[in-house]
N, C-alpha and C. Protein backbone atom coordinates (compact mmCIF):
# COMPACT_ATOMS: atom_id res chain seq x y z
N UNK A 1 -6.22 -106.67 7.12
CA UNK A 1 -6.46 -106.74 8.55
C UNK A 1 -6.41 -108.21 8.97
N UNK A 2 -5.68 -108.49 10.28
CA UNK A 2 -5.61 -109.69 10.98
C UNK A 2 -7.03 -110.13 11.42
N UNK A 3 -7.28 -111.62 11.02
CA UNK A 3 -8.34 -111.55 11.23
C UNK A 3 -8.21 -112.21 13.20
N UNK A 4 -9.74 -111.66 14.06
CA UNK A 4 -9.23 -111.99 15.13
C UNK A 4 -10.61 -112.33 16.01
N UNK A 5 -10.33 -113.54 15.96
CA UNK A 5 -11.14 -114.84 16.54
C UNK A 5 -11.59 -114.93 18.44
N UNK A 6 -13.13 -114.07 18.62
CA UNK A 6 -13.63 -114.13 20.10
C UNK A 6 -13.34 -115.23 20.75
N UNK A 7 -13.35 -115.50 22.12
CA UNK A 7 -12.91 -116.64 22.69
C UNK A 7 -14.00 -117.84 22.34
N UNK A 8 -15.35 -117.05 21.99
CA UNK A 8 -16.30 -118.00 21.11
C UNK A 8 -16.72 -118.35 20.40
N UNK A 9 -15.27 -117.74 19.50
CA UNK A 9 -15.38 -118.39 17.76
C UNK A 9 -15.78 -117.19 17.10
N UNK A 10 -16.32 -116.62 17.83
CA UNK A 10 -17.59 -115.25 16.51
C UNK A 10 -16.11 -114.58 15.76
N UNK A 11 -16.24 -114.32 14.73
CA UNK A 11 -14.84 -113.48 14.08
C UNK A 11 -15.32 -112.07 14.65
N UNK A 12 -14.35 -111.31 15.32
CA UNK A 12 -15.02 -110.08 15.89
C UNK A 12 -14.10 -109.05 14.48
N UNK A 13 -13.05 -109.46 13.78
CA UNK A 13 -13.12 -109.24 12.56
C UNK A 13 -14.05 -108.67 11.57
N UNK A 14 -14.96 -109.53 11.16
CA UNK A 14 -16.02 -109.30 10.35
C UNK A 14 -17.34 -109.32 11.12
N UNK A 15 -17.93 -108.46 12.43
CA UNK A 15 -18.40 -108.14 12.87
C UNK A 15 -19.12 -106.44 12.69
N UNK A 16 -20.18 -106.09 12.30
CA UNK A 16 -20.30 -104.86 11.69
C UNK A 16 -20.02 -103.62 13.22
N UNK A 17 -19.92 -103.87 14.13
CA UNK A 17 -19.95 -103.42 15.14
C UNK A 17 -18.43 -103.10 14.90
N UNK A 18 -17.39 -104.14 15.11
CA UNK A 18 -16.08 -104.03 15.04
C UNK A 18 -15.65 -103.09 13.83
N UNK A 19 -16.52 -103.23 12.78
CA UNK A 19 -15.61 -102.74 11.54
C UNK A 19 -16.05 -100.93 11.72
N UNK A 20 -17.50 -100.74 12.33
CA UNK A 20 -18.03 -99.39 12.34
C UNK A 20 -16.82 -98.70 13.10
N UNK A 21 -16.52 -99.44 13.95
CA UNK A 21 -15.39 -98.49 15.46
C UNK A 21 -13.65 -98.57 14.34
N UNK A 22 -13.57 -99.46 14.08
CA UNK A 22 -12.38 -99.43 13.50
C UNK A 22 -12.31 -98.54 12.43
N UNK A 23 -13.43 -97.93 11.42
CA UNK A 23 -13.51 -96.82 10.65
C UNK A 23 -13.99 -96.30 10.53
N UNK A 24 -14.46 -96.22 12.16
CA UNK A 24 -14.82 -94.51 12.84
C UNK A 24 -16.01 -94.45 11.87
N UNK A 25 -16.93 -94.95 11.46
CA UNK A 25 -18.58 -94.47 10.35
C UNK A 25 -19.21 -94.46 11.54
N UNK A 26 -19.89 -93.34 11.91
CA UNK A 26 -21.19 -92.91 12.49
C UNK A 26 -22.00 -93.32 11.58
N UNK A 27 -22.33 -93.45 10.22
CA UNK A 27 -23.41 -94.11 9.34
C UNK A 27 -23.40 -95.47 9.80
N UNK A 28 -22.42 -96.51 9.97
CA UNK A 28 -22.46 -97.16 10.09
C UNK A 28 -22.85 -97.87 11.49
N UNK A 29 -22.37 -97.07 12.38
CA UNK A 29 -22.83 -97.40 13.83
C UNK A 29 -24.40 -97.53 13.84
N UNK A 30 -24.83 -96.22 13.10
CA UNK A 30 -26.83 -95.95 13.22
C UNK A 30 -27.34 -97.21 13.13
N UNK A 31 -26.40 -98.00 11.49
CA UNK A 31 -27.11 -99.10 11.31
C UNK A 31 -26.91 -100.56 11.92
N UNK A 32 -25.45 -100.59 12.65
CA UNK A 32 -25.65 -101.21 13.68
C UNK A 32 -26.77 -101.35 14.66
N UNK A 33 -26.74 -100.16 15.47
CA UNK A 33 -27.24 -99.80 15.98
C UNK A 33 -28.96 -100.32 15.84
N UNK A 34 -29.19 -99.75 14.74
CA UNK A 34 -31.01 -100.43 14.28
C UNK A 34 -31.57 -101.31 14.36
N UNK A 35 -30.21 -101.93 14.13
CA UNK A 35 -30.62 -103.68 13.43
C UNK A 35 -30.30 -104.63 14.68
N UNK A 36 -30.11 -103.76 15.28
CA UNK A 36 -29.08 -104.61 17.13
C UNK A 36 -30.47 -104.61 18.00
N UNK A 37 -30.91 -103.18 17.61
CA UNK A 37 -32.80 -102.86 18.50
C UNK A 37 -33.55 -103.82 18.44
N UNK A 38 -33.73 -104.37 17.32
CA UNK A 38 -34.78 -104.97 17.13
C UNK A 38 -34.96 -105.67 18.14
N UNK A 39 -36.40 -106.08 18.38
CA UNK A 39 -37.04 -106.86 19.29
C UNK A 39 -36.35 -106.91 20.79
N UNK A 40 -35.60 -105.62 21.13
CA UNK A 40 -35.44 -105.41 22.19
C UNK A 40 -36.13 -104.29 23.11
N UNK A 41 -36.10 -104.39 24.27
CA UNK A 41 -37.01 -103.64 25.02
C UNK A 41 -36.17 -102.03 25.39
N UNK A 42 -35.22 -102.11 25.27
CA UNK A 42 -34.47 -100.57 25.30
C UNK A 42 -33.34 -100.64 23.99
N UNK A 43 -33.42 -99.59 23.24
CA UNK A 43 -32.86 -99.16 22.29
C UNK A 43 -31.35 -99.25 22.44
N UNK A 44 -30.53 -99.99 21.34
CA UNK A 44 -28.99 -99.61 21.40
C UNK A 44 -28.90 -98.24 20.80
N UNK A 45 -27.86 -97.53 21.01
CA UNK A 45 -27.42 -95.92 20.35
C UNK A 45 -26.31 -96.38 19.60
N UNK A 46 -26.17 -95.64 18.80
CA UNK A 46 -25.41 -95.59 18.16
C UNK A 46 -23.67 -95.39 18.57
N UNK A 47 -24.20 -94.35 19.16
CA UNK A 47 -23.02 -94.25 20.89
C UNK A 47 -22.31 -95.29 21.31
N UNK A 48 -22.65 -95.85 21.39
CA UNK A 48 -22.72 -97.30 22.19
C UNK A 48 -21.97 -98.69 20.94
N UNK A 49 -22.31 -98.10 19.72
CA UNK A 49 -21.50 -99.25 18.27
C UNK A 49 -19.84 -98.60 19.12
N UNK A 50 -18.59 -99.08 20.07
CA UNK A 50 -17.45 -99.07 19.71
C UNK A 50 -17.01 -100.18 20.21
N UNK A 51 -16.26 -100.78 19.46
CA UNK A 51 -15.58 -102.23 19.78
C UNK A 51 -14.55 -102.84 18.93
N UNK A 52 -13.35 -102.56 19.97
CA UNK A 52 -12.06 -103.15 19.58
C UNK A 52 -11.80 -104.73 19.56
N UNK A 53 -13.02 -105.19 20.01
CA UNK A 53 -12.90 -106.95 19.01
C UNK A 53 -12.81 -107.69 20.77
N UNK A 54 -13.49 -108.66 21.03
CA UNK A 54 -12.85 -109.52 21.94
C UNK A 54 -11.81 -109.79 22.35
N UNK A 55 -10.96 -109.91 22.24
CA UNK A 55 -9.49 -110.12 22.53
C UNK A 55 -8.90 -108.64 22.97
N UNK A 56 -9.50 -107.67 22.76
CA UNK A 56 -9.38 -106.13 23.31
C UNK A 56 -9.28 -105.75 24.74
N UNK A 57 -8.35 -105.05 25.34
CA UNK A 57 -8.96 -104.92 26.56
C UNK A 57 -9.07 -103.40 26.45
N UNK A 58 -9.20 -102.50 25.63
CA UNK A 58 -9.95 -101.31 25.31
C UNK A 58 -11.23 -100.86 25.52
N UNK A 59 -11.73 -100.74 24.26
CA UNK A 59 -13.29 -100.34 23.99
C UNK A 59 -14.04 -101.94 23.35
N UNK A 60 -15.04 -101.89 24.13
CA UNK A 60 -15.81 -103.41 24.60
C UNK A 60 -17.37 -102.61 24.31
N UNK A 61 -18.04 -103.45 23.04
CA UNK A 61 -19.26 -103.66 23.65
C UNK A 61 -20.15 -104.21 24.63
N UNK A 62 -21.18 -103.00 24.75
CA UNK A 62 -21.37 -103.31 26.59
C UNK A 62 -21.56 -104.72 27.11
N UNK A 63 -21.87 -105.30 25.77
CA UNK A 63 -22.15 -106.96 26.35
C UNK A 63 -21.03 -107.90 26.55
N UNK A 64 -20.22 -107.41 25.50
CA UNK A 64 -18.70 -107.90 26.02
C UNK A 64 -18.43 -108.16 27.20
N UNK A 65 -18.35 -106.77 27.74
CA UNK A 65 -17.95 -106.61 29.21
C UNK A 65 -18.58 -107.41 30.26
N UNK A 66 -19.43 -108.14 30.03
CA UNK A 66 -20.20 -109.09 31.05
C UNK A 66 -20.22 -110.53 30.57
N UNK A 67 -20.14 -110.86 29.41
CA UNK A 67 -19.39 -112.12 28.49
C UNK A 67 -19.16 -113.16 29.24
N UNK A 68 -19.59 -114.30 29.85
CA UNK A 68 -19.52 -115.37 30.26
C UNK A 68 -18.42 -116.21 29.69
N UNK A 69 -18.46 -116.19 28.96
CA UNK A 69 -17.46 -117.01 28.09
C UNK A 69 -16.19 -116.14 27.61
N UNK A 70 -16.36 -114.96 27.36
CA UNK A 70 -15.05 -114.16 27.36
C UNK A 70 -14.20 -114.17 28.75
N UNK A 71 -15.05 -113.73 29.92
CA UNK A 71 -14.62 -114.19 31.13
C UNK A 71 -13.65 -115.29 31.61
N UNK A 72 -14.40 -116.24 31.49
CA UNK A 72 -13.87 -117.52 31.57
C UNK A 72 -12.39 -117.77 30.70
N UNK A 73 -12.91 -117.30 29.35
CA UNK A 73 -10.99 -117.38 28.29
C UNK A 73 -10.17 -116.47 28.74
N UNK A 74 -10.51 -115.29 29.71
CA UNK A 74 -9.56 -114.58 30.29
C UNK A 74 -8.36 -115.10 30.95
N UNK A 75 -9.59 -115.48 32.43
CA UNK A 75 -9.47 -116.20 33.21
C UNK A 75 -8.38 -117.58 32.92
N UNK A 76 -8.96 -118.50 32.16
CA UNK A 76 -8.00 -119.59 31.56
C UNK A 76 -6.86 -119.18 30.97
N UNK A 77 -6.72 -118.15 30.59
CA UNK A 77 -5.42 -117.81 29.79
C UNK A 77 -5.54 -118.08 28.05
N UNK A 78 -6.47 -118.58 27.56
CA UNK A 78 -6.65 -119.23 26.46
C UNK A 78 -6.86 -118.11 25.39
N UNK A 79 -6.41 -118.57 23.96
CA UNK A 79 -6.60 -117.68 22.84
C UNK A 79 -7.64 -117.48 22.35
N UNK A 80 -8.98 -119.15 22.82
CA UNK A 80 -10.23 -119.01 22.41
C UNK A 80 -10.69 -120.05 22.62
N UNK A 81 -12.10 -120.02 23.05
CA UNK A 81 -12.38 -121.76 23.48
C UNK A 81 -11.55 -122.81 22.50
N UNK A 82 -11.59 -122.83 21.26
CA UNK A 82 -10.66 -124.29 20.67
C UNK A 82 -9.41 -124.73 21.43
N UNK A 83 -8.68 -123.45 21.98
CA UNK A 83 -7.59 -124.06 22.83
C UNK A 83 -7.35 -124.08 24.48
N UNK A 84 -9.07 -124.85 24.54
CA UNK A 84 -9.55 -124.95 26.48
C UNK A 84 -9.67 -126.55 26.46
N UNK A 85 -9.06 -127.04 27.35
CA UNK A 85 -8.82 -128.72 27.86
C UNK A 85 -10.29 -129.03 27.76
N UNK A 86 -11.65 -127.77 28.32
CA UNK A 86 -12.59 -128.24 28.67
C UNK A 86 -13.52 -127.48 27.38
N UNK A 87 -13.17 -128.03 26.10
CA UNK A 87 -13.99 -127.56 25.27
C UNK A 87 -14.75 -128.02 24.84
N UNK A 88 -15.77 -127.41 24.56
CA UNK A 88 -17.67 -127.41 24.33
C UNK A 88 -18.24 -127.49 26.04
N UNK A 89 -17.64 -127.15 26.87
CA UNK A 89 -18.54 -127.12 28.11
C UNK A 89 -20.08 -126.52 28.01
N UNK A 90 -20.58 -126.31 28.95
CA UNK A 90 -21.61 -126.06 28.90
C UNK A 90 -22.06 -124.77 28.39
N UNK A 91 -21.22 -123.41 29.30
CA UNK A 91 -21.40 -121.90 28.78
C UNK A 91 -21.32 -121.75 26.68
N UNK A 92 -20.70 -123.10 26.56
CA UNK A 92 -19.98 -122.88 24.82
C UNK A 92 -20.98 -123.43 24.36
N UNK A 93 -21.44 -124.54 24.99
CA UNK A 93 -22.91 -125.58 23.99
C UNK A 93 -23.40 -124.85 24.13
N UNK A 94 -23.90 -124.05 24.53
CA UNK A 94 -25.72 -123.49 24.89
C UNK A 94 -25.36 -122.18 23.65
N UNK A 95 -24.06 -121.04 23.83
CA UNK A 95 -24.09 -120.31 23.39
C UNK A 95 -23.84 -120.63 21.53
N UNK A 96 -23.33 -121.64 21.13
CA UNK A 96 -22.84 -122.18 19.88
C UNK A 96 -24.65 -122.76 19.24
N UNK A 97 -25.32 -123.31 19.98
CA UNK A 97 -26.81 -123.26 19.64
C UNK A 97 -27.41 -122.56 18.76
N UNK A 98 -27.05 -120.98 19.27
CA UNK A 98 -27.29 -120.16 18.14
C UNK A 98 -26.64 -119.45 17.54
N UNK A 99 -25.45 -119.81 17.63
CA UNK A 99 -24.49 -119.39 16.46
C UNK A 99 -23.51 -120.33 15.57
N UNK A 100 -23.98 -121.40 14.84
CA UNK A 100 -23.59 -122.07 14.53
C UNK A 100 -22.13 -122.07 13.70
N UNK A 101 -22.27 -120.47 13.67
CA UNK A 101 -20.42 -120.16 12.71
C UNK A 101 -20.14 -120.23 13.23
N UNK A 102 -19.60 -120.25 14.71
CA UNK A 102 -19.15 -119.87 16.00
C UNK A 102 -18.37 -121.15 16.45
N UNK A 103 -19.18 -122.02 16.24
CA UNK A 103 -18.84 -123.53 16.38
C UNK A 103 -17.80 -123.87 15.20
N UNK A 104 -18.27 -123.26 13.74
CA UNK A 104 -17.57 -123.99 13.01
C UNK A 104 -15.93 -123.69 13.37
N UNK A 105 -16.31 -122.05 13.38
CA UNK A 105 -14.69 -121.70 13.58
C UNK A 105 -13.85 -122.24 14.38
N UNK A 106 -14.61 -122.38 15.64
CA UNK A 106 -13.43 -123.12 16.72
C UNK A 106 -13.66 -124.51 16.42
N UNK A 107 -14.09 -125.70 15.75
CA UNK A 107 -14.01 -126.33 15.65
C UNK A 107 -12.59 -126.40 14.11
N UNK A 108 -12.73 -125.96 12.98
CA UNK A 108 -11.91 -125.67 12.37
C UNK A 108 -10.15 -125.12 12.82
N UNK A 109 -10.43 -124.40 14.09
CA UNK A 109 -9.33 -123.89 14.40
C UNK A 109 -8.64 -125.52 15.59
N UNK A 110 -9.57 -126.06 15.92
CA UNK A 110 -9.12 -127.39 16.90
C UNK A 110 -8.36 -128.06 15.92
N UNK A 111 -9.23 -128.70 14.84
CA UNK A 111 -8.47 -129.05 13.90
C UNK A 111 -7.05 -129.15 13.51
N UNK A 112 -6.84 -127.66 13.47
CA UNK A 112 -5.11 -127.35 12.67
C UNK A 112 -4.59 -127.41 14.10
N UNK A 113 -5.03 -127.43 15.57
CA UNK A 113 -4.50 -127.58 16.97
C UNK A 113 -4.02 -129.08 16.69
N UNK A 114 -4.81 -129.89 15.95
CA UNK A 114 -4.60 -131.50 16.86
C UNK A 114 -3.83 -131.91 15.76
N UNK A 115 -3.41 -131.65 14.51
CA UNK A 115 -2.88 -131.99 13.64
C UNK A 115 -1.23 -132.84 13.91
């Protein structure tokens, strides 16, 4: 499988959400699903694990669909923040904070850009 890089770095690739929808496991969605609940105030379903990856314009997890930063790489035309004139803006610092793979990747992927 191609691997395939959110506009904010996250590999939606190796995402357990992505991989549950791509081979169709209802086992696997549950445990999506469980582990997604935690410390939230309304329950994810299992229902709700399908996602054809960021770069999808299919089936979107529901948070996808409201994505600030997916938005925006739409919008720009871009393959993924590493290839935005205005990269690390603000929506990308704040969100790369706590995802520090997120950063590495698009920083890694700038890299082989500026070469």
């Amino acid at each position: 499988m191609e691997r395939m890089v959110a506009y904010c770095g996250l590999v939606c690739t190796d995402c357990k959400a992505y991989i549950a929808t791509q081979e169709n496991d209802d086992a696997k969605r549950r445990e999506v699903a469980e582990a997604w609940s935690k410390g939230l105030t309304t329950a994810i379903k299992p229902e709700e694990i399908n996602c054809d990856g960021c770069l999808s314009s299919r089936r979107l997890f529901s948070y996808c669909n409201t994505c600030e930063i997916r938005k925006c790489g739409i919008e720009r035309g871009v393959a993924n923040c590493a290839h935005c004139p205005d990269y690390n803006c603000e929506k990308l610092a704040k969100f790369v904070e706590q995802a520090p793979e997120a950063k590495k990747t698009l920083e890694e992927i700038r890299q082989k850009l500026h070469k």
